[in-house]
N, C-alpha and C. Protein backbone atom coordinates (compact mmCIF):
# COMPACT_ATOMS: atom_id res chain seq x y z
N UNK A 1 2.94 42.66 7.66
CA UNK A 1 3.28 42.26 9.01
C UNK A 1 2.08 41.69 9.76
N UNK A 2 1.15 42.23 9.35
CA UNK A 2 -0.10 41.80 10.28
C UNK A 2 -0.08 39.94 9.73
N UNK A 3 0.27 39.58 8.72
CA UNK A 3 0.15 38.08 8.21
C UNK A 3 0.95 37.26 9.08
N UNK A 4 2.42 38.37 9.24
CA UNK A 4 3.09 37.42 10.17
C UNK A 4 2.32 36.64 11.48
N UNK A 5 1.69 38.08 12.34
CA UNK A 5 1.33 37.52 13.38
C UNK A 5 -0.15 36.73 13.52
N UNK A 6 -0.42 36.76 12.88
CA UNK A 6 -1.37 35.56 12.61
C UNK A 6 -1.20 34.15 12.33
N UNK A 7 -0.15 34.27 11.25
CA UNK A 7 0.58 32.81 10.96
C UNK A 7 1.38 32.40 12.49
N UNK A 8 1.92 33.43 13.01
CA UNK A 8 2.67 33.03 14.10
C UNK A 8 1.76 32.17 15.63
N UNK A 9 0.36 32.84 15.18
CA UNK A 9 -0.61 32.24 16.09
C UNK A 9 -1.42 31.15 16.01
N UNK A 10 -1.42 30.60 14.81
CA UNK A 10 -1.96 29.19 14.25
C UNK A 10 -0.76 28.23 14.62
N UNK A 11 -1.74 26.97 14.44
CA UNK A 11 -0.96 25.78 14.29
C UNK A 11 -0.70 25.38 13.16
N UNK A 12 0.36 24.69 12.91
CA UNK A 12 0.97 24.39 11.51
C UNK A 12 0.02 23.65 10.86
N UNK A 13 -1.25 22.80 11.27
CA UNK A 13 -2.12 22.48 11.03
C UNK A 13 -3.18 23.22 10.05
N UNK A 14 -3.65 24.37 10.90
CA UNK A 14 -4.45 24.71 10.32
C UNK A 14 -3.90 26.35 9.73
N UNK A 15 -3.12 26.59 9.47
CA UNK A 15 -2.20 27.61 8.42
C UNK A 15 -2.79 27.76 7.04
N UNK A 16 -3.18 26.60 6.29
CA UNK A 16 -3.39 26.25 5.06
C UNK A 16 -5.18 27.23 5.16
N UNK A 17 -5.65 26.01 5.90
CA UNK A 17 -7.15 26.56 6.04
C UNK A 17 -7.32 27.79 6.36
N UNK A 18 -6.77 28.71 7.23
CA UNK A 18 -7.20 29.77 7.72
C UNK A 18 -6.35 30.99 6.13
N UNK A 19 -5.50 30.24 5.80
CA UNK A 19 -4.80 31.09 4.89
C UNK A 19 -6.00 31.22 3.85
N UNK A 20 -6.44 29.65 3.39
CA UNK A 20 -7.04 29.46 1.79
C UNK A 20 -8.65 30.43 2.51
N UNK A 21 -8.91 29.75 3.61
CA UNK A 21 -10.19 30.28 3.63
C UNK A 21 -10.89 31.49 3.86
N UNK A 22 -9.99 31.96 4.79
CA UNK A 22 -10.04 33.14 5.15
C UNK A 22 -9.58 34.47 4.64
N UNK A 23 -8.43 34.20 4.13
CA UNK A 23 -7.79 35.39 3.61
C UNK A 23 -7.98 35.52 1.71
N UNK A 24 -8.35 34.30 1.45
CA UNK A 24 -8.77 33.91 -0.06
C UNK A 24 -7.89 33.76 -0.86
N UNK A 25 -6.27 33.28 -0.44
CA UNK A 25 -5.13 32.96 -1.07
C UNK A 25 -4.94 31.98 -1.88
N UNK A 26 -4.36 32.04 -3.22
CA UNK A 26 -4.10 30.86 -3.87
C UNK A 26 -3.74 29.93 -2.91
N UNK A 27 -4.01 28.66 -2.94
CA UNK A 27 -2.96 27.48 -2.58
C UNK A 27 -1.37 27.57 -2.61
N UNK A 28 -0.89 28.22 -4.00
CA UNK A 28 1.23 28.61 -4.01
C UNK A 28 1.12 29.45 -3.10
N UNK A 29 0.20 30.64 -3.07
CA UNK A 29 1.09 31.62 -2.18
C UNK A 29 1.02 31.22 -1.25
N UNK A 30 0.36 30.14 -0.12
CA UNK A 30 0.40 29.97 1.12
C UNK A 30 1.84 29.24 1.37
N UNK A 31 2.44 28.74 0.10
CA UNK A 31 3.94 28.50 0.40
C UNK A 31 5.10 29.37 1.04
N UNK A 32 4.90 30.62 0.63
CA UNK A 32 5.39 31.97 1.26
C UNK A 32 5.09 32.21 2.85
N UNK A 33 3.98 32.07 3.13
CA UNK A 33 3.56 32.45 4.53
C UNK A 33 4.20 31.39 5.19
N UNK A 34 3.95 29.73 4.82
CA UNK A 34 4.93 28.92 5.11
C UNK A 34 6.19 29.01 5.45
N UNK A 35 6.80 29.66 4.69
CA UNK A 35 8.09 30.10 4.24
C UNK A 35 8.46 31.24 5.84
N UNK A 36 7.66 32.25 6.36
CA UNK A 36 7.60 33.08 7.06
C UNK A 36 7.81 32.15 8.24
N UNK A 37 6.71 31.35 8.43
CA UNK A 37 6.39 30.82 9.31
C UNK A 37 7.23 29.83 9.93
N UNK A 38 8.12 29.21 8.95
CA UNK A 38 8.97 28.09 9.50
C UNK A 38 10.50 28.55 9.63
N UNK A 39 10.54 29.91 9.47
CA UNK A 39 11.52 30.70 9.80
C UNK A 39 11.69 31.40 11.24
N UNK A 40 10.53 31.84 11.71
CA UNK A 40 10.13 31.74 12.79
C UNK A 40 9.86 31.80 13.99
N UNK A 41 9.58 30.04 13.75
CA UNK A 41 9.65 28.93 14.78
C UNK A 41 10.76 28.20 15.07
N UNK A 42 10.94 27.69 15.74
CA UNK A 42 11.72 26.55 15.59
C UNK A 42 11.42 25.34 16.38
N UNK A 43 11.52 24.06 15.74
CA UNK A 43 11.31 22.70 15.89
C UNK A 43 11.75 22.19 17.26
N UNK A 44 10.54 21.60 17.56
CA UNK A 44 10.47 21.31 19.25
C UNK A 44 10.32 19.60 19.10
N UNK A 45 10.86 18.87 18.59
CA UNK A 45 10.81 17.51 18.39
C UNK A 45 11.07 16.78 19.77
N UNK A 46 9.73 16.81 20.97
CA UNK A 46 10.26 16.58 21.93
C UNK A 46 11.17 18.11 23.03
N UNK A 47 12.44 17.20 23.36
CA UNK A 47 13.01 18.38 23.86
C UNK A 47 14.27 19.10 22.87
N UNK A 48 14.33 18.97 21.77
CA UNK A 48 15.19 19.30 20.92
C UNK A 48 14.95 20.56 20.00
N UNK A 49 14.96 21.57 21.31
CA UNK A 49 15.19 22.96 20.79
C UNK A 49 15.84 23.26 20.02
N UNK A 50 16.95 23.21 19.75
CA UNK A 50 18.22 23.32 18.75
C UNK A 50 18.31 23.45 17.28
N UNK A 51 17.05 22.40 17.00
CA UNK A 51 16.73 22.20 15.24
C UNK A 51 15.95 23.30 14.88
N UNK A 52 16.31 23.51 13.84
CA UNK A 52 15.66 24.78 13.46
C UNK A 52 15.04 23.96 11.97
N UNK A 53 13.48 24.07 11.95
CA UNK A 53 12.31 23.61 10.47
C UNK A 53 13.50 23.91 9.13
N UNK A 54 14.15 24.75 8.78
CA UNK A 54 14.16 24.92 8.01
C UNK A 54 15.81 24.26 7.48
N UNK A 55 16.63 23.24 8.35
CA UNK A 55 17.73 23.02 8.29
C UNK A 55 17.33 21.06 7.39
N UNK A 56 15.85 20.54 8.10
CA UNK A 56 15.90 19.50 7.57
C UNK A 56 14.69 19.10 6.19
N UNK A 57 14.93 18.77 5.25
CA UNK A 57 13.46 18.39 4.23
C UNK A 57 12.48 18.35 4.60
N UNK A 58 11.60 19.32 4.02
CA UNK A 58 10.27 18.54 4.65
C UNK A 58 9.48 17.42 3.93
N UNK A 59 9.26 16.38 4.71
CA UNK A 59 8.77 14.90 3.99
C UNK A 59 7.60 14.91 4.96
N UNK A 60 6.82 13.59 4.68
CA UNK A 60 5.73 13.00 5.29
C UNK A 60 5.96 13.13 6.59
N UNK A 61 6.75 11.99 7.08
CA UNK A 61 6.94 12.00 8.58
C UNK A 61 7.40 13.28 9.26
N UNK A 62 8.21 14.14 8.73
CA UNK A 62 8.50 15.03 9.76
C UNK A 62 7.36 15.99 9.91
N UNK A 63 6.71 15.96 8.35
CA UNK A 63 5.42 16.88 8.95
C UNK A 63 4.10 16.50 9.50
N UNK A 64 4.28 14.83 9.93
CA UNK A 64 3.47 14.07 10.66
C UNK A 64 3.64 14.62 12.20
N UNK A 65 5.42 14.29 12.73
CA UNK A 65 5.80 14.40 13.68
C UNK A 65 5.64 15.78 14.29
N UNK A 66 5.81 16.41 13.77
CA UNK A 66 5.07 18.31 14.17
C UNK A 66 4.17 18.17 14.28
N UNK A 67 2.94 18.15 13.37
CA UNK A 67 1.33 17.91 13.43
C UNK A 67 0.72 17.33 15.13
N UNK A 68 1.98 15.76 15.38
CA UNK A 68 1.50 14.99 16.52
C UNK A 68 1.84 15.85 17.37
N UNK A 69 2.75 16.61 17.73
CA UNK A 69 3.53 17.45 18.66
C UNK A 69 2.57 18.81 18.84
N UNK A 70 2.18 19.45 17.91
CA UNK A 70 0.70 20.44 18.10
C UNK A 70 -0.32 19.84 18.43
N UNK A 71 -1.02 18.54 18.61
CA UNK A 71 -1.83 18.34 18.69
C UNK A 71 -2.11 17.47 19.81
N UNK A 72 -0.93 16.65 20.18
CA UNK A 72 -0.91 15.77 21.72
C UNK A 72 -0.75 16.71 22.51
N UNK A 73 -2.48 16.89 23.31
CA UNK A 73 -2.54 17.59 24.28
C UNK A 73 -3.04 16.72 25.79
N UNK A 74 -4.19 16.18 25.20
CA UNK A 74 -4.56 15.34 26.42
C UNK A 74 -3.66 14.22 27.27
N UNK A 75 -2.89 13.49 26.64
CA UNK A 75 -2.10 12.84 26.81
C UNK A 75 -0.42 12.67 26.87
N UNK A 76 0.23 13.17 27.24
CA UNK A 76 1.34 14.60 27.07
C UNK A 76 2.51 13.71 27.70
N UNK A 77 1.85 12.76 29.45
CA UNK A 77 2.62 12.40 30.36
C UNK A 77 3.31 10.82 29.00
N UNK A 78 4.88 10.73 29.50
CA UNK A 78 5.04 9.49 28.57
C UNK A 78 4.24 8.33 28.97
N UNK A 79 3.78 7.97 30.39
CA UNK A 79 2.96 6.83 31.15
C UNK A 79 1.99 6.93 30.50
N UNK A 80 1.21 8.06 29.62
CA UNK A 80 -0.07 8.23 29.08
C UNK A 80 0.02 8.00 27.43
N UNK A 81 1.38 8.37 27.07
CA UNK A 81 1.73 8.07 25.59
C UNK A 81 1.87 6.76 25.79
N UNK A 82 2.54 5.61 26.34
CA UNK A 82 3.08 4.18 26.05
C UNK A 82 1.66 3.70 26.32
N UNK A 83 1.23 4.24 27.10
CA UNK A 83 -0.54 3.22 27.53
C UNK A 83 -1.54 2.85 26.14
N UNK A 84 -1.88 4.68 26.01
CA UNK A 84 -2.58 4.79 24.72
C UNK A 84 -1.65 4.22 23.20
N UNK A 85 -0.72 4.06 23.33
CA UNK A 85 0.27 3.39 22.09
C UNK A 85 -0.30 1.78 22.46
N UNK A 86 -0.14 1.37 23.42
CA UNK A 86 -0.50 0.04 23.90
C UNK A 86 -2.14 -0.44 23.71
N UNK A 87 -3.10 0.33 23.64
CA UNK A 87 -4.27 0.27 23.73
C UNK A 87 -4.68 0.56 22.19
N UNK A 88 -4.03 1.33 21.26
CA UNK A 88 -4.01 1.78 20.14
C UNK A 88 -3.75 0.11 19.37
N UNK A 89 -2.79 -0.16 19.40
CA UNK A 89 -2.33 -2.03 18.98
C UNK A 89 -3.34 -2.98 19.47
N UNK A 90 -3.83 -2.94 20.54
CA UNK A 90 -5.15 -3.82 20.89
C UNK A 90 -6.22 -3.46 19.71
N UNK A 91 -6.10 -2.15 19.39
CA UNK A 91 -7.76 -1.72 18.63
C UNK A 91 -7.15 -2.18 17.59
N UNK A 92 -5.94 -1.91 16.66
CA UNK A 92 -5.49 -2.77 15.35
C UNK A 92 -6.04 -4.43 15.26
N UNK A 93 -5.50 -4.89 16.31
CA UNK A 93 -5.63 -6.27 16.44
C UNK A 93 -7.43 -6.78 16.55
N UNK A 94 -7.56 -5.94 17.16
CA UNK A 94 -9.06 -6.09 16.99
C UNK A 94 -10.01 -5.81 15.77
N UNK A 95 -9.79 -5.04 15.33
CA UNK A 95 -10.16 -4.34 13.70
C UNK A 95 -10.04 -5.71 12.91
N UNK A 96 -8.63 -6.13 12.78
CA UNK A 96 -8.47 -7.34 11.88
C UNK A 96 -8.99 -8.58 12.14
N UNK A 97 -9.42 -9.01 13.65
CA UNK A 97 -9.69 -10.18 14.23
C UNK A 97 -11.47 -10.00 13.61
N UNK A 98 -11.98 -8.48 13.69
CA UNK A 98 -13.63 -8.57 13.28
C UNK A 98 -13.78 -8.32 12.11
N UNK A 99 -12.36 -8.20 10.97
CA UNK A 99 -12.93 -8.30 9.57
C UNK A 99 -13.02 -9.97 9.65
N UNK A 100 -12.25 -10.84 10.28
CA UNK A 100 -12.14 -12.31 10.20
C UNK A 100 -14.11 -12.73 10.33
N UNK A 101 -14.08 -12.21 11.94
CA UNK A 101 -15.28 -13.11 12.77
C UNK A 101 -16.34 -12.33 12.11
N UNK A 102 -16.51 -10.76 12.12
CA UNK A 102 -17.84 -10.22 11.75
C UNK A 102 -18.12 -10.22 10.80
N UNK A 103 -16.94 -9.71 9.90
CA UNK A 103 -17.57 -9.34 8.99
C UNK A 103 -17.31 -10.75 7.75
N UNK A 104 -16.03 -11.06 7.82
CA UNK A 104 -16.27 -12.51 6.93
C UNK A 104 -15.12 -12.23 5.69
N UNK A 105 -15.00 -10.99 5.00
CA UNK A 105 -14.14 -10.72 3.92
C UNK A 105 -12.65 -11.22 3.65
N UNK A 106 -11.96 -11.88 4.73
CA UNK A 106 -11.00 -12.24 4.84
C UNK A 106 -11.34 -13.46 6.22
N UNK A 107 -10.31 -14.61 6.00
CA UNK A 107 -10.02 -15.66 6.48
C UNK A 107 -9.15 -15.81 7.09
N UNK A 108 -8.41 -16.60 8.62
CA UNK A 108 -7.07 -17.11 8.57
C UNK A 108 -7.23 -18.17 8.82
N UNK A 109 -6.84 -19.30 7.96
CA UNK A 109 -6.40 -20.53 7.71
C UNK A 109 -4.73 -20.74 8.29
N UNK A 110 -4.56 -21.34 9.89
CA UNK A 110 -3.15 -21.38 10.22
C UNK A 110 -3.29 -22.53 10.01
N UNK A 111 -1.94 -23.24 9.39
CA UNK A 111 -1.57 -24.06 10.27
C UNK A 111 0.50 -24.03 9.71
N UNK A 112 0.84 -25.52 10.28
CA UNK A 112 1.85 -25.65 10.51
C UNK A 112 2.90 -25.26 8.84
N UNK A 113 3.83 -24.35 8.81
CA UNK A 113 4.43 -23.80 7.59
C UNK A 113 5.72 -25.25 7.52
N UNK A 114 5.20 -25.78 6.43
CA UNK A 114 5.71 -26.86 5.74
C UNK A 114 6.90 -26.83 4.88
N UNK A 115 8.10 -26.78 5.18
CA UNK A 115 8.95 -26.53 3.96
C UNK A 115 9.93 -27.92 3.73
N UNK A 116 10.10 -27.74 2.42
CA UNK A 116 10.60 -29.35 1.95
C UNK A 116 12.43 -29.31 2.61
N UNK A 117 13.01 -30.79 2.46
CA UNK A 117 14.09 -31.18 3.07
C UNK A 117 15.16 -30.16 2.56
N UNK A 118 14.95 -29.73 0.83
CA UNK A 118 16.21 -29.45 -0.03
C UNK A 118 15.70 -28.18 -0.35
N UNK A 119 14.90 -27.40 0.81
CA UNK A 119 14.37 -25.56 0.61
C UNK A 119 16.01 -25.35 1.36
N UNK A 120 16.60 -24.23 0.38
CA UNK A 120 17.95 -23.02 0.89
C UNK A 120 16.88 -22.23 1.28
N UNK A 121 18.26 -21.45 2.02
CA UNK A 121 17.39 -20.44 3.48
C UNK A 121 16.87 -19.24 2.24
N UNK A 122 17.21 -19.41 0.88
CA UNK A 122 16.81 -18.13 0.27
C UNK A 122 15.04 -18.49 -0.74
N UNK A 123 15.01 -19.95 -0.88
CA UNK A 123 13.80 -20.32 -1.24
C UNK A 123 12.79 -20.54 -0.57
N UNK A 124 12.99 -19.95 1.16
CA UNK A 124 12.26 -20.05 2.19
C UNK A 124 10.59 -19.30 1.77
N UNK A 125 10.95 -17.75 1.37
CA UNK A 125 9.91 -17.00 0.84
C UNK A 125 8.98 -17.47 -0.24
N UNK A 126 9.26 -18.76 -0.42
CA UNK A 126 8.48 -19.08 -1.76
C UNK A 126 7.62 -20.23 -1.24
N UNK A 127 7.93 -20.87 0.01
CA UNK A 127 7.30 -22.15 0.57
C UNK A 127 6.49 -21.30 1.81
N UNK A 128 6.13 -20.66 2.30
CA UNK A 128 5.69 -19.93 3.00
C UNK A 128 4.13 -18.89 2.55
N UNK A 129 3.05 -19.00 4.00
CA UNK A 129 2.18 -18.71 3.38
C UNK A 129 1.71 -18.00 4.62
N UNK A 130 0.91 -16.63 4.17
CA UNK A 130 0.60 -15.52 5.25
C UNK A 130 -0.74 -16.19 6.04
N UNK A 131 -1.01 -16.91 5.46
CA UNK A 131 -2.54 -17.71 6.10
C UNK A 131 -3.67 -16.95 6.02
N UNK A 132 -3.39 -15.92 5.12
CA UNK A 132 -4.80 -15.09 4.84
C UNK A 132 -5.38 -15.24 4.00
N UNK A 133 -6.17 -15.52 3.86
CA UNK A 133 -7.46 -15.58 2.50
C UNK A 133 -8.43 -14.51 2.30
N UNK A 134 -8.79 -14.34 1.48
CA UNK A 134 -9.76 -13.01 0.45
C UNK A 134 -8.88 -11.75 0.42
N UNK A 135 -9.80 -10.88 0.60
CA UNK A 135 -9.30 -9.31 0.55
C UNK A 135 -10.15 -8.55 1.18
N UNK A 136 -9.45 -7.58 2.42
CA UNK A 136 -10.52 -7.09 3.28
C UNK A 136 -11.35 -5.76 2.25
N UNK A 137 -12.42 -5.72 2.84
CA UNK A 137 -13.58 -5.45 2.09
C UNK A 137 -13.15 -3.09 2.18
N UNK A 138 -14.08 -2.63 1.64
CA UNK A 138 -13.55 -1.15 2.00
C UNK A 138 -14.24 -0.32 3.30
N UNK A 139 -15.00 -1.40 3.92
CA UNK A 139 -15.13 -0.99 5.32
C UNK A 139 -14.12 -1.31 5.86
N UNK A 140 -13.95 -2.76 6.09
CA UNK A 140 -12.91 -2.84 7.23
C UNK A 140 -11.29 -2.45 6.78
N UNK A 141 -10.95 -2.11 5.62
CA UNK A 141 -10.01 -1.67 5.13
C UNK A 141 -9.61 -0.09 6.03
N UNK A 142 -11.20 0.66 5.75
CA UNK A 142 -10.94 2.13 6.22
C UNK A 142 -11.11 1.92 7.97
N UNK A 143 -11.75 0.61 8.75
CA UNK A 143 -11.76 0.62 9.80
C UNK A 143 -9.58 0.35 10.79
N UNK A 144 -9.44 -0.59 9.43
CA UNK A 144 -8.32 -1.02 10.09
C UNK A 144 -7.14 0.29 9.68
N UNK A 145 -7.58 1.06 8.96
CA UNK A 145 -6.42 2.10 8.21
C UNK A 145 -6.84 3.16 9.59
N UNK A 146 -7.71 3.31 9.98
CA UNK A 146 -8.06 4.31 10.88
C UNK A 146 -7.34 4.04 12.02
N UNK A 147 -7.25 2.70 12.80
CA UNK A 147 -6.91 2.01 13.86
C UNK A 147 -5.05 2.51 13.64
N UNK A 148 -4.26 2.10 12.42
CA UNK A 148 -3.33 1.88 12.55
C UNK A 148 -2.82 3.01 12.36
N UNK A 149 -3.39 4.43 11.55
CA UNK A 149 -3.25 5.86 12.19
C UNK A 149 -2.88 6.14 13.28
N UNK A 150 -4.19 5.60 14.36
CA UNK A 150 -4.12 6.25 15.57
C UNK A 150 -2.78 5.43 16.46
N UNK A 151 -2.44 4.11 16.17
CA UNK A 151 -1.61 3.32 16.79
C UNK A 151 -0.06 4.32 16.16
N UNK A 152 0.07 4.91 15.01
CA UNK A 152 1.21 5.47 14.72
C UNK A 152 1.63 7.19 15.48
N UNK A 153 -0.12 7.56 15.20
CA UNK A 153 0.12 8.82 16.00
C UNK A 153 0.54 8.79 17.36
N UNK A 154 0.35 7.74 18.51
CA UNK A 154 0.95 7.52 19.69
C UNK A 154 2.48 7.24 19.66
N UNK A 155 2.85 6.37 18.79
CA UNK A 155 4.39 5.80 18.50
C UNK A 155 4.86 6.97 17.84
N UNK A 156 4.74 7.98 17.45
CA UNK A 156 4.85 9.14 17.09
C UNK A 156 4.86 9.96 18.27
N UNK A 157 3.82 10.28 18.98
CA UNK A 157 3.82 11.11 20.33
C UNK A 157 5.11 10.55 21.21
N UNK A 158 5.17 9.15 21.11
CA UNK A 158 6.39 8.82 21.85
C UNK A 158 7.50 9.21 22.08
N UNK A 159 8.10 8.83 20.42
CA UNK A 159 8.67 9.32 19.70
C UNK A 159 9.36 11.02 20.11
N UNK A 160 8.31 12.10 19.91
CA UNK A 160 8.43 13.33 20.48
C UNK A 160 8.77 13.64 21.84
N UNK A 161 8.32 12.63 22.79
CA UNK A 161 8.35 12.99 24.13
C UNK A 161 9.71 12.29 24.56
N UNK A 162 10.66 11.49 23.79
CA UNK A 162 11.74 11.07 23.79
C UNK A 162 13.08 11.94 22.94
N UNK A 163 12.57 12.56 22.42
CA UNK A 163 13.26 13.48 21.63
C UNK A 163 14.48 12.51 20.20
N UNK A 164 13.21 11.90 19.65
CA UNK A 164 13.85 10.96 18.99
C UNK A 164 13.14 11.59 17.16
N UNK A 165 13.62 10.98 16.33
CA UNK A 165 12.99 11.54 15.14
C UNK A 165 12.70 10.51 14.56
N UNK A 166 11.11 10.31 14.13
CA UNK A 166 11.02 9.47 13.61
C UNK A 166 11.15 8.96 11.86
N UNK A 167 11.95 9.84 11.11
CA UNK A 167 12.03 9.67 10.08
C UNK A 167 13.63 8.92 10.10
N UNK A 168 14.32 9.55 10.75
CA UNK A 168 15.84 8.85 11.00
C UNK A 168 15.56 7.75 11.50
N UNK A 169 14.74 7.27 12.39
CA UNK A 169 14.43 5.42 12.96
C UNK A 169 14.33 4.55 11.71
N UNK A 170 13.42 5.58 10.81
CA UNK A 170 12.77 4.54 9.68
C UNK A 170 13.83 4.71 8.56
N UNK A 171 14.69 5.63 8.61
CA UNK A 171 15.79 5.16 7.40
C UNK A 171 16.82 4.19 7.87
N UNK A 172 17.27 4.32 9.42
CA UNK A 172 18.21 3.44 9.76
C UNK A 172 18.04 2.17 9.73
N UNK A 173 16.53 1.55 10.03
CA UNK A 173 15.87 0.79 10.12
C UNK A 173 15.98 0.23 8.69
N UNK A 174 15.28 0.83 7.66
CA UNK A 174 15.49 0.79 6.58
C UNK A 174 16.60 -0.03 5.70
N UNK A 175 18.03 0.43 6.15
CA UNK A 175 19.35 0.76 5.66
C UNK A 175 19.66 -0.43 6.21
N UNK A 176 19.22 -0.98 7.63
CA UNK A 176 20.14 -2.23 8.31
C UNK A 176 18.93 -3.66 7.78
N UNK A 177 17.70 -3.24 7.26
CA UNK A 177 17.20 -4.07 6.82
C UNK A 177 17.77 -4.28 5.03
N UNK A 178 17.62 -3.53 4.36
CA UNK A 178 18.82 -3.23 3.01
C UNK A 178 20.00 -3.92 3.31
N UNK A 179 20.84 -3.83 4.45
CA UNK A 179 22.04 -4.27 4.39
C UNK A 179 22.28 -5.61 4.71
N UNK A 180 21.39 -6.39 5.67
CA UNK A 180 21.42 -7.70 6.06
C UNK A 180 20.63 -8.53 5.08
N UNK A 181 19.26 -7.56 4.43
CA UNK A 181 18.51 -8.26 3.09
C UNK A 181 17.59 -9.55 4.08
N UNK A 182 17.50 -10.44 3.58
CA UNK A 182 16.97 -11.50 4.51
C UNK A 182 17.69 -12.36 5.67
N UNK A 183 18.67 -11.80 5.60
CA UNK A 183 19.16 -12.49 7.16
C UNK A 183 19.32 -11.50 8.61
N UNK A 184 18.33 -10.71 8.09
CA UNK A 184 17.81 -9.72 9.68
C UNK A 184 16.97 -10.43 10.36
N UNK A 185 16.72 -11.50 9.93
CA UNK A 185 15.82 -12.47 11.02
C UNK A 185 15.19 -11.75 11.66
N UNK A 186 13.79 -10.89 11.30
CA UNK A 186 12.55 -10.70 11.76
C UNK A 186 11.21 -11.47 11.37
């Protein structure tokens, strides 16, 4: 019992660490305390008391979307989530604009996308060109992977403070892009 209330006092975050490090647990058995732990609690996705951890899979995103939800503290108000989501996409855009100018590893060569008289709308993808040249280097790779983290963890905080899930956006999303194939015209 004493494990319970300890697990009950961590963040789902750091459960693992305080389990492996502290208590000197295999890695499996911290599946058990897991197990304790997500029994519980229950899932605050936003304002959606109701779900209970242990009714949906646990995948990437949903245990992204918890993680963001323990951990968006400073920024909580939604006026402060859409800002920093907004400011988060500036730093993406910027990341990629200074692998171009600073650093050099990649190119964009625009110009006008040329397609012949007798291209079908399905041979479109084959006359078409991203206008990028090289391959960004493993700085600006880990600079721009960092940027687009933090741009997801906000669209994520959003996400939470709307009481929306973001793993259901990305399958529906998914499913209506699957279903239209290339005539979703994005």
């Amino acid at each position: 019992m004493i494990y319970q209330v300890l697990i009950l006092n961590l963040p789902l975050s750091s459960l693992k660490v305080k389990l492996s490090s502290l208590l000197y647990i295999a890695p499996n058995l911290t599946t058990v305390f897991l197990k304790i732990y997500n029994e519980t609690r229950t899932a605050s996705f936003g304002r959606r008391e109701e779900v209970n951890k242990m009714t949906k899979p646990t995948n990437t995103c949903h245990r992204f979307q918890e993680n963001v939800q323990e951990n968006l503290v400073r920024h909580y108000s939604i006026l402060d989530i859409v800002s920093k989501f907004q400011e988060t996409n500036a730093r993406v855009n910027r990341a990629l604009f200074r692998a171009v100018t600073d650093c050099g590893c990649i190119k964009i060569k625009a110009s006008r996308q040329v397609l012949p008289d007798d291209c079908s709308f399905e041979d479109v993808r084959n006359h078409i060109q991203s206008h990028i040249e090289g391959q960004l280097c493993e700085n600006c790779r880990e600079v721009i992977e960092a940027e687009v983290g933090q741009n997801l963890f906000y669209l994520t905080g959003m996400c939470n403070a709307l009481g929306l899930d973001l793993d259901d956006i990305i399958c529906k999303e998914g499913q209506r892009v699957n279903t239209l194939g290339m005539f979703h015209l994005r």
